[in-house]
C-alpha atoms as a PDB file:
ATOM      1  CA  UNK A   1      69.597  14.490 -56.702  1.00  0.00           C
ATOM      2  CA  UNK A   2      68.107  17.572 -55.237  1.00  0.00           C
ATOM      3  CA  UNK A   3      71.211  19.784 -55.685  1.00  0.00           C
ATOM      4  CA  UNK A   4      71.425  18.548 -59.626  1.00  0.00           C
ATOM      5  CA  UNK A   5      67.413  19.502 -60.151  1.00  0.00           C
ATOM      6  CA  UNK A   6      68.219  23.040 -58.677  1.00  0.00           C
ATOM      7  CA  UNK A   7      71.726  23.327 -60.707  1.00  0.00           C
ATOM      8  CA  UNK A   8      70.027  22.852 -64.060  1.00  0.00           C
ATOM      9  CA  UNK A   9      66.833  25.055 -63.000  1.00  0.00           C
ATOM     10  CA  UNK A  10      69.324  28.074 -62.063  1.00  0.00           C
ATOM     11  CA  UNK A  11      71.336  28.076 -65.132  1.00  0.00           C
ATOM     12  CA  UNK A  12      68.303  27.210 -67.179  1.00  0.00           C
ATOM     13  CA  UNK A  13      66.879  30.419 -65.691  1.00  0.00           C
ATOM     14  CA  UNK A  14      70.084  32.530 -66.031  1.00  0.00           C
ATOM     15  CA  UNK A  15      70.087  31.201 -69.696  1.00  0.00           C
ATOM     16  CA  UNK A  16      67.029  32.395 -70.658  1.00  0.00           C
ATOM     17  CA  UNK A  17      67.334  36.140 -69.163  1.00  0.00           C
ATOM     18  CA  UNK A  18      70.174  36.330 -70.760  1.00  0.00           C
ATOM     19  CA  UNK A  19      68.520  35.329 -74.481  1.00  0.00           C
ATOM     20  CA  UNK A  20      65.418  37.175 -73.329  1.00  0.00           C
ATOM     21  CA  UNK A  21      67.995  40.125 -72.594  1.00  0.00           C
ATOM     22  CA  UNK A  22      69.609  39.856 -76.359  1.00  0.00           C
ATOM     23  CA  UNK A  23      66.198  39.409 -77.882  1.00  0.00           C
ATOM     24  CA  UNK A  24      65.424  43.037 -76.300  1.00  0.00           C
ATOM     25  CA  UNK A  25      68.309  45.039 -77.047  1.00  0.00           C
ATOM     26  CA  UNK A  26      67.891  43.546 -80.789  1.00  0.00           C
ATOM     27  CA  UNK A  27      64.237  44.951 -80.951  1.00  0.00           C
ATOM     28  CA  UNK A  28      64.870  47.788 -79.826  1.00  0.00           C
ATOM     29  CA  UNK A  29      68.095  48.605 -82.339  1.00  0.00           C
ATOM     30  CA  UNK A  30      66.101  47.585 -84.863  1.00  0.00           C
ATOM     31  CA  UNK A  31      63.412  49.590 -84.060  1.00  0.00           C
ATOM     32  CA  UNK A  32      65.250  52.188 -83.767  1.00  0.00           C
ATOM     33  CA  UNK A  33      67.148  51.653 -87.342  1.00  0.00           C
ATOM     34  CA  UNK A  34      63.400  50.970 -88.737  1.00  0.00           C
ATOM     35  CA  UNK A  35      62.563  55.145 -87.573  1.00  0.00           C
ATOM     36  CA  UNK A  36      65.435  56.650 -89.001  1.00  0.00           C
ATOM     37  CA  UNK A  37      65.584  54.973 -92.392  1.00  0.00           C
ATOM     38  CA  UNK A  38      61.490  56.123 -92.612  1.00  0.00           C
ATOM     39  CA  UNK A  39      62.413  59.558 -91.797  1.00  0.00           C
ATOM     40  CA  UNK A  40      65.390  59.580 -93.869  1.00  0.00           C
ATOM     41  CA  UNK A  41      63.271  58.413 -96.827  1.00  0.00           C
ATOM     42  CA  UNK A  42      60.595  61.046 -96.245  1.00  0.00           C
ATOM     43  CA  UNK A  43      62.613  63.664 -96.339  1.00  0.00           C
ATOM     44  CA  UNK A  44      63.108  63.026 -99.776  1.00  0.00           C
ATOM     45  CA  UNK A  45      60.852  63.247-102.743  1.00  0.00           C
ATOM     46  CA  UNK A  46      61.879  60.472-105.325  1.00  0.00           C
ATOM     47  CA  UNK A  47      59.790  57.508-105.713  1.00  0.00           C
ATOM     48  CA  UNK A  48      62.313  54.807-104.238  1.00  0.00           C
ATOM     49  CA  UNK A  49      62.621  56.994-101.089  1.00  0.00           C
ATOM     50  CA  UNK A  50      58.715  56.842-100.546  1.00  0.00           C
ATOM     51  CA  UNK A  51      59.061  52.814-101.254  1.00  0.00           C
ATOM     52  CA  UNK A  52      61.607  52.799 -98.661  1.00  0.00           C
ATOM     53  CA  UNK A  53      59.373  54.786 -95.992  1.00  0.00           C
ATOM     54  CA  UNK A  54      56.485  52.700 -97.033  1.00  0.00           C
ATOM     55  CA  UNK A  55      59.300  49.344 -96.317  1.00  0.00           C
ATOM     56  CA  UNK A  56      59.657  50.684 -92.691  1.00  0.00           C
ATOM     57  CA  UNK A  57      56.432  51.597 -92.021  1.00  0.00           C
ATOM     58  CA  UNK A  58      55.200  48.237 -92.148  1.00  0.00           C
ATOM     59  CA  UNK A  59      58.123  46.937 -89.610  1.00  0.00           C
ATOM     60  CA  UNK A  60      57.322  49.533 -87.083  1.00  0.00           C
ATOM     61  CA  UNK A  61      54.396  48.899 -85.690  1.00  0.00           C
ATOM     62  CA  UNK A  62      55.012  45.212 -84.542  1.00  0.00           C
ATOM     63  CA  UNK A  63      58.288  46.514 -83.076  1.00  0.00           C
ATOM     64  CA  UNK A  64      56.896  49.356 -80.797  1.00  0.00           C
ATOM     65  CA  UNK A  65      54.140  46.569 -79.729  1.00  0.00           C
ATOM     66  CA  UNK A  66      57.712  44.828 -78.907  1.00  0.00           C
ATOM     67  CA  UNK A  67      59.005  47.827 -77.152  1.00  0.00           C
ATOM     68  CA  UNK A  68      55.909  48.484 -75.796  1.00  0.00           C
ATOM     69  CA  UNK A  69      55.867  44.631 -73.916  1.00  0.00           C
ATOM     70  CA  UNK A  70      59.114  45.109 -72.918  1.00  0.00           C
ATOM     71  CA  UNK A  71      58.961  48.552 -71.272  1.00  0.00           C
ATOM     72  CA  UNK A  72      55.361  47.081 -69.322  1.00  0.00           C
ATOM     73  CA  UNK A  73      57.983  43.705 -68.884  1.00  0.00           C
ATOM     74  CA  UNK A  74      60.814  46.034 -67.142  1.00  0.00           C
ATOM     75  CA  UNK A  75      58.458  47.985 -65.020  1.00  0.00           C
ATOM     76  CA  UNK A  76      56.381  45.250 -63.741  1.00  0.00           C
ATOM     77  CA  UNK A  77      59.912  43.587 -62.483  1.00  0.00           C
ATOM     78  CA  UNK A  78      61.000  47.309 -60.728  1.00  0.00           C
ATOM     79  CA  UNK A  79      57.425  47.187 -58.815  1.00  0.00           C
END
């Protein structure tokens, strides 16, 4: 009974670092795709680029919170 209980709590546990894992990477890629389009789009002067800037702007900022939770998440684990 005891060695079931700790089977299912290990890969439980592997299971969710690895989604946790995937859920980072994808944050951060997006992020990442979220900065370039806006600076793409500033660059230029027509009125659908600016929409496009404005698009990403509003994406950003919960993903660098993101980033930001994962970086403190990563460097809590090193120390």
């Amino acid at each position: 009974m005891v060695t079931t209980v700790t089977t299912v709590t290990t890969v439980t546990t592997i299971a969710a670092l690895g989604l946790t894992a995937a859920i980072s990477i994808a944050a951060v890629i997006t992020l990442m795709v979220f900065l370039a389009s806006r600076e793409l789009a500033t660059a230029s002067q027509s009125g659908l680029s600016w929409r496009i800037a404005r698009f990403a702007t509003v994406g950003i900022l919960p993903l660098v919170m993101a980033f930001a939770a994962i970086v403190a998440v990563k460097i809590i684990e090193i120390l």
